[in-house]
N, C-alpha and C. Protein backbone atom coordinates (compact mmCIF):
# COMPACT_ATOMS: atom_id res chain seq x y z
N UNK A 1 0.84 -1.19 0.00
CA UNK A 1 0.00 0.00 0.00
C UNK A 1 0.88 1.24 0.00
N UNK A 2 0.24 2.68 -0.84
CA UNK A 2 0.92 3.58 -0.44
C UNK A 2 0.94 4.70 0.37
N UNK A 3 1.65 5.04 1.06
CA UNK A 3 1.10 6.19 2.35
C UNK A 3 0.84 7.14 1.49
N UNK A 4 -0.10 8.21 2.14
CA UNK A 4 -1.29 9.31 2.01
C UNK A 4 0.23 10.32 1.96
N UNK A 5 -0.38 11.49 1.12
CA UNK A 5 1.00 12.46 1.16
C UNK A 5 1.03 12.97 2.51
N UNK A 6 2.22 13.38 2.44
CA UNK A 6 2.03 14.30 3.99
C UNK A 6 1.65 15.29 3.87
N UNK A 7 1.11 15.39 5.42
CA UNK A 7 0.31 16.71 5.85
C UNK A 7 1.02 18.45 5.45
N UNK A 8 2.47 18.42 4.89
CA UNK A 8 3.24 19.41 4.49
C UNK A 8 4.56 19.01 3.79
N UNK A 9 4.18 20.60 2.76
CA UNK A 9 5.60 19.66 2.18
C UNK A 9 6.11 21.31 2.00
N UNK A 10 7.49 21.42 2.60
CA UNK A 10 8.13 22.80 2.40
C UNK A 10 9.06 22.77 1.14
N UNK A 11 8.79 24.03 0.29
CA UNK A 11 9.65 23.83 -0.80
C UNK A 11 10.53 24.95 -0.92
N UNK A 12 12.06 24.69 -1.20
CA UNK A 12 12.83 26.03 -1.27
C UNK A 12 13.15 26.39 -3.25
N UNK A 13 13.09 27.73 -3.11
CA UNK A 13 13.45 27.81 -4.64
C UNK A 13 14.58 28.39 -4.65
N UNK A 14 15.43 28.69 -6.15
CA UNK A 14 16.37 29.41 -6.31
C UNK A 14 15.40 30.81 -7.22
N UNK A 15 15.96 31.76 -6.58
CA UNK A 15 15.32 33.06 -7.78
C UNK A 15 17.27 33.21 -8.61
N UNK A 16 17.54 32.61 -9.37
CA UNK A 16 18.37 33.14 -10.69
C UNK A 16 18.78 34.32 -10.39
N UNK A 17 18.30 35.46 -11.19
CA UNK A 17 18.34 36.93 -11.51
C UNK A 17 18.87 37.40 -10.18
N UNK A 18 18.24 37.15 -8.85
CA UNK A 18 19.06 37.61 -7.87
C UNK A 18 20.84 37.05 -7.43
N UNK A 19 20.38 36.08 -7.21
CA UNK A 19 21.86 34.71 -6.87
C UNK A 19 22.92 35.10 -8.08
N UNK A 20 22.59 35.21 -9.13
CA UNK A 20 23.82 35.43 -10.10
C UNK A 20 24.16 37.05 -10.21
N UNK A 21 23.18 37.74 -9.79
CA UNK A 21 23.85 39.36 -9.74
C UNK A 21 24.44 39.35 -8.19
N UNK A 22 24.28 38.57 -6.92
CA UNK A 22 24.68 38.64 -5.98
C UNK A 22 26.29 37.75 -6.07
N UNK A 23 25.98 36.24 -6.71
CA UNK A 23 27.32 35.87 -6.70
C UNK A 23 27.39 35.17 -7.98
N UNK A 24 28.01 35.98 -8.90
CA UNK A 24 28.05 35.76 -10.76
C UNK A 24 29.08 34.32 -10.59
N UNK A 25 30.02 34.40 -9.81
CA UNK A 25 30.53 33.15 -10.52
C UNK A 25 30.13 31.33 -9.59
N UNK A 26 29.71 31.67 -8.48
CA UNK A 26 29.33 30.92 -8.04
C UNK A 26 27.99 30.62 -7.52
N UNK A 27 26.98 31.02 -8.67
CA UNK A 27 25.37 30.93 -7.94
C UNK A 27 24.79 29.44 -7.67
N UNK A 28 25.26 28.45 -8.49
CA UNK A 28 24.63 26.93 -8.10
C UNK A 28 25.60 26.24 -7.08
N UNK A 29 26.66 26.67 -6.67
CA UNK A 29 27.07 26.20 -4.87
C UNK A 29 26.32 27.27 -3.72
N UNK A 30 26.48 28.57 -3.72
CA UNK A 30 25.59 29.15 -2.47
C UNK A 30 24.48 28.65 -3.05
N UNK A 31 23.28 28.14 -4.09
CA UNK A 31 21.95 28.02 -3.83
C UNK A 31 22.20 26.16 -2.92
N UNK A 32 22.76 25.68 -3.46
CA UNK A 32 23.58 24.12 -2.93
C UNK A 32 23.45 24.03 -1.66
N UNK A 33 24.37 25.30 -1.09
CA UNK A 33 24.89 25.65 0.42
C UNK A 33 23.75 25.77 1.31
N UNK A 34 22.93 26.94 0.70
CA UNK A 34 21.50 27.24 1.30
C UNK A 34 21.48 25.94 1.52
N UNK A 35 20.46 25.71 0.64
CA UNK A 35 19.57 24.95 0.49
C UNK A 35 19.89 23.09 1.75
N UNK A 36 21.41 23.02 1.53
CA UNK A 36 21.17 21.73 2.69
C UNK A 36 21.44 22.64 3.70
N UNK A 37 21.55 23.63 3.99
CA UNK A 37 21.37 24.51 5.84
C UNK A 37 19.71 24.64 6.16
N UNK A 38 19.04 24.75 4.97
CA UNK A 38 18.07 24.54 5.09
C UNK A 38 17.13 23.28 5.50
N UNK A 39 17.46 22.38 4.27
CA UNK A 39 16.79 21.00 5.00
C UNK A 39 17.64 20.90 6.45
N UNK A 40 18.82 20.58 6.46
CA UNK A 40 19.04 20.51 7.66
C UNK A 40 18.45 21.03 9.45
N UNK A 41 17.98 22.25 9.12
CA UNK A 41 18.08 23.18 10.25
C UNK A 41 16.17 22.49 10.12
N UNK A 42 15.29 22.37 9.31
CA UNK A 42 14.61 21.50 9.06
C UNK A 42 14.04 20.36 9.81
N UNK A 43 15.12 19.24 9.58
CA UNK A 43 15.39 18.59 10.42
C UNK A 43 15.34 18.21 11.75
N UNK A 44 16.55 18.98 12.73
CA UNK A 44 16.51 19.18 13.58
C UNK A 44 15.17 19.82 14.01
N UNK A 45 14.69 20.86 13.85
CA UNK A 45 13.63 21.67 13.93
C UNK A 45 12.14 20.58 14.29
N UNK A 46 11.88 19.45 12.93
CA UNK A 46 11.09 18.38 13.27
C UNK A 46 11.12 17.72 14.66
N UNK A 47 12.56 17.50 14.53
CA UNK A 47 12.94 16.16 15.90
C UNK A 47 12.20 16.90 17.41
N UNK A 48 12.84 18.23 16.90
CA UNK A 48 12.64 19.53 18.43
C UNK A 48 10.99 19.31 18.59
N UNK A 49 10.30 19.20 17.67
CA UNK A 49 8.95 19.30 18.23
C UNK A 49 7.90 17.89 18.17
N UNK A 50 9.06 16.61 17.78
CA UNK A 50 8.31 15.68 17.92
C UNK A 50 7.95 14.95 16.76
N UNK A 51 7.64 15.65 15.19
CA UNK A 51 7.56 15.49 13.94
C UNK A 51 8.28 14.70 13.33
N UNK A 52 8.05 13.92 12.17
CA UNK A 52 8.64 13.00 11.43
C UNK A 52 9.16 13.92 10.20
N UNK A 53 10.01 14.09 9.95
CA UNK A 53 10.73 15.11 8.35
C UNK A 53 11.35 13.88 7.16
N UNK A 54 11.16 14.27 6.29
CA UNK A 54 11.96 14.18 5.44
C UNK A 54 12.21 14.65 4.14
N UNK A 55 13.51 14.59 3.71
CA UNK A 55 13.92 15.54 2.53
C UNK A 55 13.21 15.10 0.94
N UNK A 56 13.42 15.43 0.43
CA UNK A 56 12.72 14.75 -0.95
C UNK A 56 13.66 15.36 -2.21
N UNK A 57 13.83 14.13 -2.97
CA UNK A 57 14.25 14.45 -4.51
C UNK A 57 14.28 14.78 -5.33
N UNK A 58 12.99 15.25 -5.58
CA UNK A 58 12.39 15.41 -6.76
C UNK A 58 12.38 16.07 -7.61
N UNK A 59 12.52 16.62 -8.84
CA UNK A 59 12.87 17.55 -9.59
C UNK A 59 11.81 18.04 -10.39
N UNK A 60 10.84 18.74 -9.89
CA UNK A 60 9.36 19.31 -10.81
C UNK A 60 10.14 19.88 -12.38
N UNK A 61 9.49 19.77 -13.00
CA UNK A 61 10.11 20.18 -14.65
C UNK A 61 9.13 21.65 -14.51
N UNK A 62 9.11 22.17 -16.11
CA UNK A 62 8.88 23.17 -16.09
C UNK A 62 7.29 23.52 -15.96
N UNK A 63 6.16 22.75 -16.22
CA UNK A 63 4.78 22.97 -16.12
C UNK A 63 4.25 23.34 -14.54
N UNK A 64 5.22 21.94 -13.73
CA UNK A 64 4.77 21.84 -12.34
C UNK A 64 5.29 23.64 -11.77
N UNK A 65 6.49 23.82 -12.56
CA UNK A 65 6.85 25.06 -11.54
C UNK A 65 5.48 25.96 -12.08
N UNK A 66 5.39 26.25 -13.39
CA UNK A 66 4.22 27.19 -13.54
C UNK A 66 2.87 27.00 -12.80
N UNK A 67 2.84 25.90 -12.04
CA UNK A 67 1.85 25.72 -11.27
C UNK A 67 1.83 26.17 -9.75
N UNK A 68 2.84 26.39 -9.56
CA UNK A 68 3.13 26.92 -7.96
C UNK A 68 3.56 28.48 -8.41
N UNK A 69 3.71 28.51 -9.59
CA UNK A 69 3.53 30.09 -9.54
C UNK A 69 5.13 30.72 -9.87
N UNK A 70 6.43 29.63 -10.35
CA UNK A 70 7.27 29.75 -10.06
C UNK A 70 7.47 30.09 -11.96
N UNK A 71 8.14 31.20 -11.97
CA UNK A 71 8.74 31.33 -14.12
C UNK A 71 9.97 29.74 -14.10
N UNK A 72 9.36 29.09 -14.74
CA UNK A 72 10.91 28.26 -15.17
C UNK A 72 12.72 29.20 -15.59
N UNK A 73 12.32 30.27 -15.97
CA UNK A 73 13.49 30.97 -16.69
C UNK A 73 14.11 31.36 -15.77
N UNK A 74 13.27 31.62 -14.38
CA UNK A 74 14.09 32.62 -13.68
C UNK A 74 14.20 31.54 -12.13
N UNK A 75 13.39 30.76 -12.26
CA UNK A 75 13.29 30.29 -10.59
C UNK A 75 13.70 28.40 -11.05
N UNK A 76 13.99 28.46 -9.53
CA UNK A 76 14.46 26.70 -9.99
C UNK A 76 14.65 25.86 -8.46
N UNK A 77 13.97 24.65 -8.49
CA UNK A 77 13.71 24.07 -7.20
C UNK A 77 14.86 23.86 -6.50
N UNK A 78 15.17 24.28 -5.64
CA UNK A 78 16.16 24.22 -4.60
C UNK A 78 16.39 23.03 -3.67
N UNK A 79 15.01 22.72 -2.61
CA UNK A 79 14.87 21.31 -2.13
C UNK A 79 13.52 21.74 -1.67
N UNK A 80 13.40 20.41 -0.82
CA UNK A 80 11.89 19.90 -0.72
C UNK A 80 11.78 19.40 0.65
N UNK A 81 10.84 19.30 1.42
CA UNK A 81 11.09 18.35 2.69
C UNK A 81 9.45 18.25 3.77
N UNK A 82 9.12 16.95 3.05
CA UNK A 82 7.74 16.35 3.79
C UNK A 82 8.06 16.56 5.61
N UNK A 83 6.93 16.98 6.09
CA UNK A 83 6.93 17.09 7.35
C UNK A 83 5.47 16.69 7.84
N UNK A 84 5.43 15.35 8.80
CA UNK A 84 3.72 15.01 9.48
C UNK A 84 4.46 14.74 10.57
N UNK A 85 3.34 13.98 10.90
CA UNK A 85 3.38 13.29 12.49
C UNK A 85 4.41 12.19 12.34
N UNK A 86 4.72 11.41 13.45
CA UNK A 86 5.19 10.15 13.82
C UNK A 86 4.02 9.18 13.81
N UNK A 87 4.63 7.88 13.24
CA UNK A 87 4.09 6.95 13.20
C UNK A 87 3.82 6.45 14.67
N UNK A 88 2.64 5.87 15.02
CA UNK A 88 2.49 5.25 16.25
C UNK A 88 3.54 4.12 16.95
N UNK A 89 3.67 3.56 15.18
CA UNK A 89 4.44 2.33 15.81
C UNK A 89 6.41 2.76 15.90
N UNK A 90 6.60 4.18 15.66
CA UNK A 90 7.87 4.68 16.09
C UNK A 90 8.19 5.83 14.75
């Protein structure tokens, strides 16, 4: 069987146009950098209040971003990270 999505799913983006006028030669390691301080801090953050987290893979293409509202040209998924309850049985 497959589990029900979770109750939240936090998503980080990259905005482009900013990150490369802020750091032209290195914008896909600081969005990199963010982005696992992010899941990370995440993480911890879950455990602190009891919550089950986890990170996710996934790479939405360009329709899904126009669906959250995101331009493909300029924005680009950063990471992802399901957050519910704990399972009863641990």
């Amino acid at each position: 069987a497959t589990a029900p999505p979770p109750p939240a799913l936090v998503l980080w983006r990259a905005d482009w146009p900013r990150i490369m006028t802020r750091y032209p030669g290195c914008g896909l390691p600081a969005v990199l950098w963010d982005a696992g301080a992010a899941v990370q801090t995440a993480y911890l953050l879950a455990e602190e209040r009891g919550l089950a987290g986890c990170a996710c893979a996934g790479l939405p293409r360009g329709a899904e971003l126009r669906e959250l509202g995101w331009e493909p040209e300029a924005h680009a998924f950063a990471a992802a990270f399901a957050l519910g309850l704990r399972s009863p049985s641990g």
